[in-house]
Protein backbone atom coordinates (compact mmCIF):
# COMPACT_ATOMS: atom_id res chain seq x y z
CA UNK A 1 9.71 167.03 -14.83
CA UNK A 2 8.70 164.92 -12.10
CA UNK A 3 5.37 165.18 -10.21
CA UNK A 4 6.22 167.31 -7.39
CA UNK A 5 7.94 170.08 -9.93
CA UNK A 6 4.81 170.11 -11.48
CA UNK A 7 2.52 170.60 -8.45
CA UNK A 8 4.98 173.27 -7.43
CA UNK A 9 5.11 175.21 -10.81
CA UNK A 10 1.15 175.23 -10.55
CA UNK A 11 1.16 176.57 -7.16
CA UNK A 12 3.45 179.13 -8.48
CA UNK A 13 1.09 180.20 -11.15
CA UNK A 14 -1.62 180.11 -8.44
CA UNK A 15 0.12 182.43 -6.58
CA UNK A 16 0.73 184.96 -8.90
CA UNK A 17 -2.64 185.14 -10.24
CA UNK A 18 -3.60 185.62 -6.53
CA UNK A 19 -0.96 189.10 -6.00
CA UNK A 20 -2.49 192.31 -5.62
CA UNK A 21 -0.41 195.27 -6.54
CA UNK A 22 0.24 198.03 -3.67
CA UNK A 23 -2.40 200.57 -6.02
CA UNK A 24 -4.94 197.91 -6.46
CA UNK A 25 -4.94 197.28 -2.33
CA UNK A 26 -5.25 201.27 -2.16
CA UNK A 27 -7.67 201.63 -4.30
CA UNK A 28 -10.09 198.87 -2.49
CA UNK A 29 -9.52 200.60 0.82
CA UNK A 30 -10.45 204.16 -0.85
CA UNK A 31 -13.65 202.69 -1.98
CA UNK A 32 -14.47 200.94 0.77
CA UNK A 33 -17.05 201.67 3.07
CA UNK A 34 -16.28 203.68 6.56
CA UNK A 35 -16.00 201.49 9.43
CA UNK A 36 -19.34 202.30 11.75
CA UNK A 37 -19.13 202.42 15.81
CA UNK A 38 -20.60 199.66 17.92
């Protein structure tokens, strides 16, 4: 495996660590807080 394949694979891994499933991201907006007027 050469250097760059294994920057890549890690960046992979990074990645999917980072996803957020379509329920998750709903769920955050449901418990977020109302947006207030200016």
């Amino acid at each position: 495996m050469s250097v760059l394949d294994s920057i890549i694979e890690g960046v992979r891994e990074d990645l999917a660590s980072r996803r957020t499933s379509l329920s998750q991201l709903q769920e955050a907006i449901d418990s977020a807080d109302p947006v207030r007027d200016s």
